[in-house]
N, C-alpha and C. Protein backbone atom coordinates (compact mmCIF):
# COMPACT_ATOMS: atom_id res chain seq x y z
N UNK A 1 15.16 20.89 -35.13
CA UNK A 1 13.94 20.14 -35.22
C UNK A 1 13.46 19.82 -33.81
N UNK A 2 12.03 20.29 -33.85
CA UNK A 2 11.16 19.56 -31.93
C UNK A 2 10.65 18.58 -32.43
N UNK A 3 11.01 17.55 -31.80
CA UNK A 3 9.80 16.18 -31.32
C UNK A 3 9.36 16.39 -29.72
N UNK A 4 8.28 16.36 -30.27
CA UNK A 4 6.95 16.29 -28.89
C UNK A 4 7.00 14.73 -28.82
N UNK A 5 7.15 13.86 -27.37
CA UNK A 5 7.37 12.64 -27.53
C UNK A 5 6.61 12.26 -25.73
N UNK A 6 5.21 11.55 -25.54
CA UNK A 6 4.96 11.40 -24.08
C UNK A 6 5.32 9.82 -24.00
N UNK A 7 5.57 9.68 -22.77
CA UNK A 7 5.42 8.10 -22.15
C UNK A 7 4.91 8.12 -21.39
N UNK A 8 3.93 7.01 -21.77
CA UNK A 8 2.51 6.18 -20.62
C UNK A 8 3.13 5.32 -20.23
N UNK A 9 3.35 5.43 -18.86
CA UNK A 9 3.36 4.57 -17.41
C UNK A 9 2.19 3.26 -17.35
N UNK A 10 1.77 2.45 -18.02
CA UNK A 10 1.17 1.39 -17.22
C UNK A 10 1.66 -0.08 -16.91
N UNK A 11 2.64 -0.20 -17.14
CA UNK A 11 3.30 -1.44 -16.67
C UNK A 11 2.81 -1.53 -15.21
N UNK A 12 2.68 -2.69 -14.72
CA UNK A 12 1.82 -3.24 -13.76
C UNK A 12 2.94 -3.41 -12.69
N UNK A 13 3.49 -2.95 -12.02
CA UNK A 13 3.83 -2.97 -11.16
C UNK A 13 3.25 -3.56 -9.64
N UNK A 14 2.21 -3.74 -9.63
CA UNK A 14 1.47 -4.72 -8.29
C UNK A 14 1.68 -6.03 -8.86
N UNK A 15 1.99 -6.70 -9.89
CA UNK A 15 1.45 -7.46 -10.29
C UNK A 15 2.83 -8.41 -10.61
N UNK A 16 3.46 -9.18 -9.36
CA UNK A 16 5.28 -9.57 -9.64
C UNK A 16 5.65 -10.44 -11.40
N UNK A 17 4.27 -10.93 -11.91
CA UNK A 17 4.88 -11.51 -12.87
C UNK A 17 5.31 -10.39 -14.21
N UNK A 18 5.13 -9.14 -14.19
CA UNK A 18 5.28 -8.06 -14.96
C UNK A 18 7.02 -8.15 -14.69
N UNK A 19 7.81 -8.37 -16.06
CA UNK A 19 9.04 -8.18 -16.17
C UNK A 19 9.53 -7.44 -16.74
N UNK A 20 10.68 -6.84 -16.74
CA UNK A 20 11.68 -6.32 -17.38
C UNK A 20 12.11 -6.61 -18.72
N UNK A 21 12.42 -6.22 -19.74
CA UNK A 21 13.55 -7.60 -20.75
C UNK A 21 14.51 -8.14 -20.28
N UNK A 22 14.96 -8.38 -19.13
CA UNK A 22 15.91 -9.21 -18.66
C UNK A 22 15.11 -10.21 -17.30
N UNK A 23 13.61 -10.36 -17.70
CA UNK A 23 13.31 -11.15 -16.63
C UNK A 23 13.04 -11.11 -15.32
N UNK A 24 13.66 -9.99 -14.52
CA UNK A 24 13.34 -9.53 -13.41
C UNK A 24 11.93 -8.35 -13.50
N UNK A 25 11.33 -9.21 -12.10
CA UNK A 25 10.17 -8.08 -11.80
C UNK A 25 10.58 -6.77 -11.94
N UNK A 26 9.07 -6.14 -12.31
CA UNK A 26 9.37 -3.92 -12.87
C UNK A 26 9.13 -3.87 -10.91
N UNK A 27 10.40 -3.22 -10.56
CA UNK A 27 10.27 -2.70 -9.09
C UNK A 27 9.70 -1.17 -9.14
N UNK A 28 9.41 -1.00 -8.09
CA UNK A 28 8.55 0.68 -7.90
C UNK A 28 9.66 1.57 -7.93
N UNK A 29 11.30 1.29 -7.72
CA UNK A 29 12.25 2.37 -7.68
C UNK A 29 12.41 2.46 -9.14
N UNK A 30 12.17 1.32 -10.13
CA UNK A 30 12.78 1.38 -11.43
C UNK A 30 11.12 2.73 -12.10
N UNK A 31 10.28 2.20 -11.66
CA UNK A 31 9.42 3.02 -12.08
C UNK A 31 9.29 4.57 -12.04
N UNK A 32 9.99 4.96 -10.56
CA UNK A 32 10.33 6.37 -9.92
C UNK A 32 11.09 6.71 -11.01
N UNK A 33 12.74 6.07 -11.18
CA UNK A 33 14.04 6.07 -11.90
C UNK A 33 13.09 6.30 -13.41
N UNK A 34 12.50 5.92 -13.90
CA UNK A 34 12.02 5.69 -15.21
C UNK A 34 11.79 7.44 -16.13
N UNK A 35 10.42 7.66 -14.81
CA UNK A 35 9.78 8.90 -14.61
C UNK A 35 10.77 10.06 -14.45
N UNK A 36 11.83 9.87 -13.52
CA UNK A 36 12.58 11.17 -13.30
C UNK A 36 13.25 11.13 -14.82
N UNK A 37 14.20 9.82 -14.98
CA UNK A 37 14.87 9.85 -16.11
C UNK A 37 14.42 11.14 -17.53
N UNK A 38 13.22 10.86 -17.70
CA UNK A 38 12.26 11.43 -18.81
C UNK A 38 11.47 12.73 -18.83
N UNK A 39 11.11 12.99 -17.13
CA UNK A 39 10.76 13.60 -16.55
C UNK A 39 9.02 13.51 -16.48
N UNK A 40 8.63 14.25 -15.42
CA UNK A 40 7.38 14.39 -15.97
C UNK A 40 6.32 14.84 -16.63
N UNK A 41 7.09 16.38 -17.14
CA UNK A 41 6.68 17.08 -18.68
C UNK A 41 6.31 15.75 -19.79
N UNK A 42 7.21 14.42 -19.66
CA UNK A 42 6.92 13.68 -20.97
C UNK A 42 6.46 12.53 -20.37
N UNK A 43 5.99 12.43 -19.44
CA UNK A 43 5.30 11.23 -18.96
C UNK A 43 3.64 11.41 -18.82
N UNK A 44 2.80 10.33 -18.87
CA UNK A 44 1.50 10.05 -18.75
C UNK A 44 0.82 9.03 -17.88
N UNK A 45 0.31 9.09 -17.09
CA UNK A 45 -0.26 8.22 -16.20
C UNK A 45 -1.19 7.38 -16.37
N UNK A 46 -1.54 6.25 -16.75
CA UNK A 46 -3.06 5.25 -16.74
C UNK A 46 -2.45 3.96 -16.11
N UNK A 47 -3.60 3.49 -16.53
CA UNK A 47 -4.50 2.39 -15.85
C UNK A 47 -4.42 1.61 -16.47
N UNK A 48 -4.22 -0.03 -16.44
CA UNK A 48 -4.82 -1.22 -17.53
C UNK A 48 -5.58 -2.19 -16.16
N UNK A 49 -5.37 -1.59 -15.29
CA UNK A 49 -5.88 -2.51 -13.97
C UNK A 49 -7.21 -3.18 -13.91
N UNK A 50 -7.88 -3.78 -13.17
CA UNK A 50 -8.85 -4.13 -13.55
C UNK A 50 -9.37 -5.56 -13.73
N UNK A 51 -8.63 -6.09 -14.16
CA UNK A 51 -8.44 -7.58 -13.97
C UNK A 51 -9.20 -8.09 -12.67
N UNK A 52 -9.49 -9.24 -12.62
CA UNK A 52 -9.80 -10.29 -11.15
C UNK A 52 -8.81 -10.07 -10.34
N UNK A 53 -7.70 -10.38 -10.58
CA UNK A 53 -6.32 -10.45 -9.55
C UNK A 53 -5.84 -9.05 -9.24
N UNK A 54 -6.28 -7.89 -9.46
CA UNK A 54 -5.93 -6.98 -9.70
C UNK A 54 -6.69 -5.61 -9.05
N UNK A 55 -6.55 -4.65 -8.51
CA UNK A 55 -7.38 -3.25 -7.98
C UNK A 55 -8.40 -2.73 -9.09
N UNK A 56 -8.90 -2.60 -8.69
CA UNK A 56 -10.35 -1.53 -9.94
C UNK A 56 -9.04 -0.36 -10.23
N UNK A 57 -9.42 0.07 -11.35
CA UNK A 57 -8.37 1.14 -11.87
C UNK A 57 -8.41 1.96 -11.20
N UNK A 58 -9.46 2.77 -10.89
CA UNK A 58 -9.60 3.92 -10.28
C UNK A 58 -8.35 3.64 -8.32
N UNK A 59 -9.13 2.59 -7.89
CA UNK A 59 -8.39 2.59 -6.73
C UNK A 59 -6.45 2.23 -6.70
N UNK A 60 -6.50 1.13 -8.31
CA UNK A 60 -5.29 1.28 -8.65
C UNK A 60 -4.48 2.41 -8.90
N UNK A 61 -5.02 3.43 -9.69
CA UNK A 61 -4.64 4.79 -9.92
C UNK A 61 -4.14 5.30 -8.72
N UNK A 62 -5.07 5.59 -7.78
CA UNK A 62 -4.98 5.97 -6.55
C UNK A 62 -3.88 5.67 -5.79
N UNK A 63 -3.30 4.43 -5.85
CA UNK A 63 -2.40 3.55 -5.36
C UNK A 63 -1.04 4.25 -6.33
N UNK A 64 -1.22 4.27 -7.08
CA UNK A 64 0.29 4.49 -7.97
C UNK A 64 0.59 6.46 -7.58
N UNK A 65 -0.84 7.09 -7.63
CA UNK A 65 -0.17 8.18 -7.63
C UNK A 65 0.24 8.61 -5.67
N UNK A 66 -0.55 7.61 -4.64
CA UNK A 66 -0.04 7.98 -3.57
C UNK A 66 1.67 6.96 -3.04
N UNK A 67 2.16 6.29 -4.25
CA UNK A 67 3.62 5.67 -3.94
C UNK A 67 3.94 7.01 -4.50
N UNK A 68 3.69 7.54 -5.72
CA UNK A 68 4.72 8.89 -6.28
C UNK A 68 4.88 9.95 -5.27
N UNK A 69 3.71 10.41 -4.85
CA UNK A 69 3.60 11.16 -3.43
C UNK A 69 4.70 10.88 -2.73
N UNK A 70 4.72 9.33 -2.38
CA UNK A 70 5.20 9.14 -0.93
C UNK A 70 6.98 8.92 -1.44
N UNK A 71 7.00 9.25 -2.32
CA UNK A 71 8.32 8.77 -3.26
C UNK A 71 8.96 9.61 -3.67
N UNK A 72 8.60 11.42 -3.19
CA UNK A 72 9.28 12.27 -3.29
C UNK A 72 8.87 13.26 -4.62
N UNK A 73 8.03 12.34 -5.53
CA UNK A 73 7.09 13.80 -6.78
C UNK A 73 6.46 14.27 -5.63
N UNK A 74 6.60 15.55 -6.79
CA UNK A 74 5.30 17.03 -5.47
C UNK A 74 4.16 16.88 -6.53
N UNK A 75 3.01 17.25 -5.76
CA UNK A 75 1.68 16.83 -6.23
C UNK A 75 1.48 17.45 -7.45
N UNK A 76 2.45 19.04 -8.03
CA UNK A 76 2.13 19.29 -9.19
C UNK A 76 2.50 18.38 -10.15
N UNK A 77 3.66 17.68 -9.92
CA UNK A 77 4.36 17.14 -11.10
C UNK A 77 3.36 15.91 -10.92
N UNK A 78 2.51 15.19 -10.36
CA UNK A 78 1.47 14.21 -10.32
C UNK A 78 0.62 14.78 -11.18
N UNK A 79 0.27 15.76 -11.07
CA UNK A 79 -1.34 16.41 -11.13
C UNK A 79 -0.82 16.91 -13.06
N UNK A 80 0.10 16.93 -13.01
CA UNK A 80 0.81 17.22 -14.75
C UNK A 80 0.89 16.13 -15.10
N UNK A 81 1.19 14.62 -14.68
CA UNK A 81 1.38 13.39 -15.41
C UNK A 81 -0.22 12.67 -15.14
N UNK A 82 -0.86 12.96 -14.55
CA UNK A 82 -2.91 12.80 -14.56
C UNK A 82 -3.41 13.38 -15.34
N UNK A 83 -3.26 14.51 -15.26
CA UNK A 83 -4.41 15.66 -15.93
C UNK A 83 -3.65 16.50 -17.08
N UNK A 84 -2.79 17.33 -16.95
CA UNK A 84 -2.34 18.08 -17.85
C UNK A 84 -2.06 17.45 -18.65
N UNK A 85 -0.76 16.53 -18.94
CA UNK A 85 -0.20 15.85 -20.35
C UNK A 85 -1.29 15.52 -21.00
N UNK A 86 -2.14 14.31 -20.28
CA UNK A 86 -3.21 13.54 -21.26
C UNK A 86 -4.10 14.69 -22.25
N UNK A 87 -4.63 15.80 -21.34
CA UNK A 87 -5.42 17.02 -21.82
C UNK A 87 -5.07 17.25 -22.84
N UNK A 88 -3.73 17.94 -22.70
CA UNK A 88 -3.00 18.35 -24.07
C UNK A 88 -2.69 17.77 -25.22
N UNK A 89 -2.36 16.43 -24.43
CA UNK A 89 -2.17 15.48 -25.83
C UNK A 89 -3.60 15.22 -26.48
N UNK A 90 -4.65 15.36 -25.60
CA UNK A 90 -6.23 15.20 -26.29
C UNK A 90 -6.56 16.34 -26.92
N UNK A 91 -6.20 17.69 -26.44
CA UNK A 91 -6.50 18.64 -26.85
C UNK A 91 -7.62 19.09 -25.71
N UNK A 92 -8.09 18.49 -25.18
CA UNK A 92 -8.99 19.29 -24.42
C UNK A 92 -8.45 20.42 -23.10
N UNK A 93 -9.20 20.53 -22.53
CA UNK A 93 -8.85 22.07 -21.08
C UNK A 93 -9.20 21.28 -20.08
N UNK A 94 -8.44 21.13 -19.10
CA UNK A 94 -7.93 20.84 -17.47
C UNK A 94 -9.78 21.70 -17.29
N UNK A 95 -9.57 21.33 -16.11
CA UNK A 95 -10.76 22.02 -15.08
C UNK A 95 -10.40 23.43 -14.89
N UNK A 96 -8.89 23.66 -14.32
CA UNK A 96 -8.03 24.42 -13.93
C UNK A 96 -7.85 25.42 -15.00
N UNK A 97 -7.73 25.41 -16.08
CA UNK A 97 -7.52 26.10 -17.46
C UNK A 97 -8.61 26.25 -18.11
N UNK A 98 -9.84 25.85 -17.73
CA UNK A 98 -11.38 26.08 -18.61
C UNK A 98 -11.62 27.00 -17.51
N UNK A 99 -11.82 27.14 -16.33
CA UNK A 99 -11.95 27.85 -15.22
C UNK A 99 -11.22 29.23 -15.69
N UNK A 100 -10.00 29.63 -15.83
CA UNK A 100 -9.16 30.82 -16.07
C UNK A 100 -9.55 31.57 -17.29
């Protein structure tokens, strides 16, 4: 039997009162650790940002995918947890794949 199964990333990580179930702040290594764990074939990237206290999503986005960058993902495995997963799971075509 396949289960197709993604995980969306938006736990707030800028944001120290965002916890764990044990109370401690979500750190950016647990977030890396999270992602590799699962990989990024089954991971999804957004946004809930936006808030007053908080980055406009878009620049938040920006922010999360240049820590992954700087955190050792290569830009495909970014550019697969942005664009590809969500696509597929929507059903629609990448830029990249309507283009081909």
């Amino acid at each position: 039997m396949s289960v197709d199964c993604r995980f969306q990333r938006v736990r707030d990580p800028f944001n120290p009162d965002n916890a764990n179930p044990d109370g401690q702040p979500l750190s950016w290594e647990q977030v890396y650790a999270n992602i590799r764990e699962v990989g990024p074939e089954s991971t999804i990237l957004a946004t809930d940002l936006g808030q007053t206290t908080n980055p406009y999503p878009d620049e938040g986005l920006g922010m999360f995918i240049g820590k992954l960058l700087d955190n050792g993902f290569a830009e495909q495995e970014v550019q697969r947890m942005v664009r590809s997963n969500p696509a597929q799971l929507l059903g629609a075509k990448t830029t990249a794949a309507a283009a081909a």
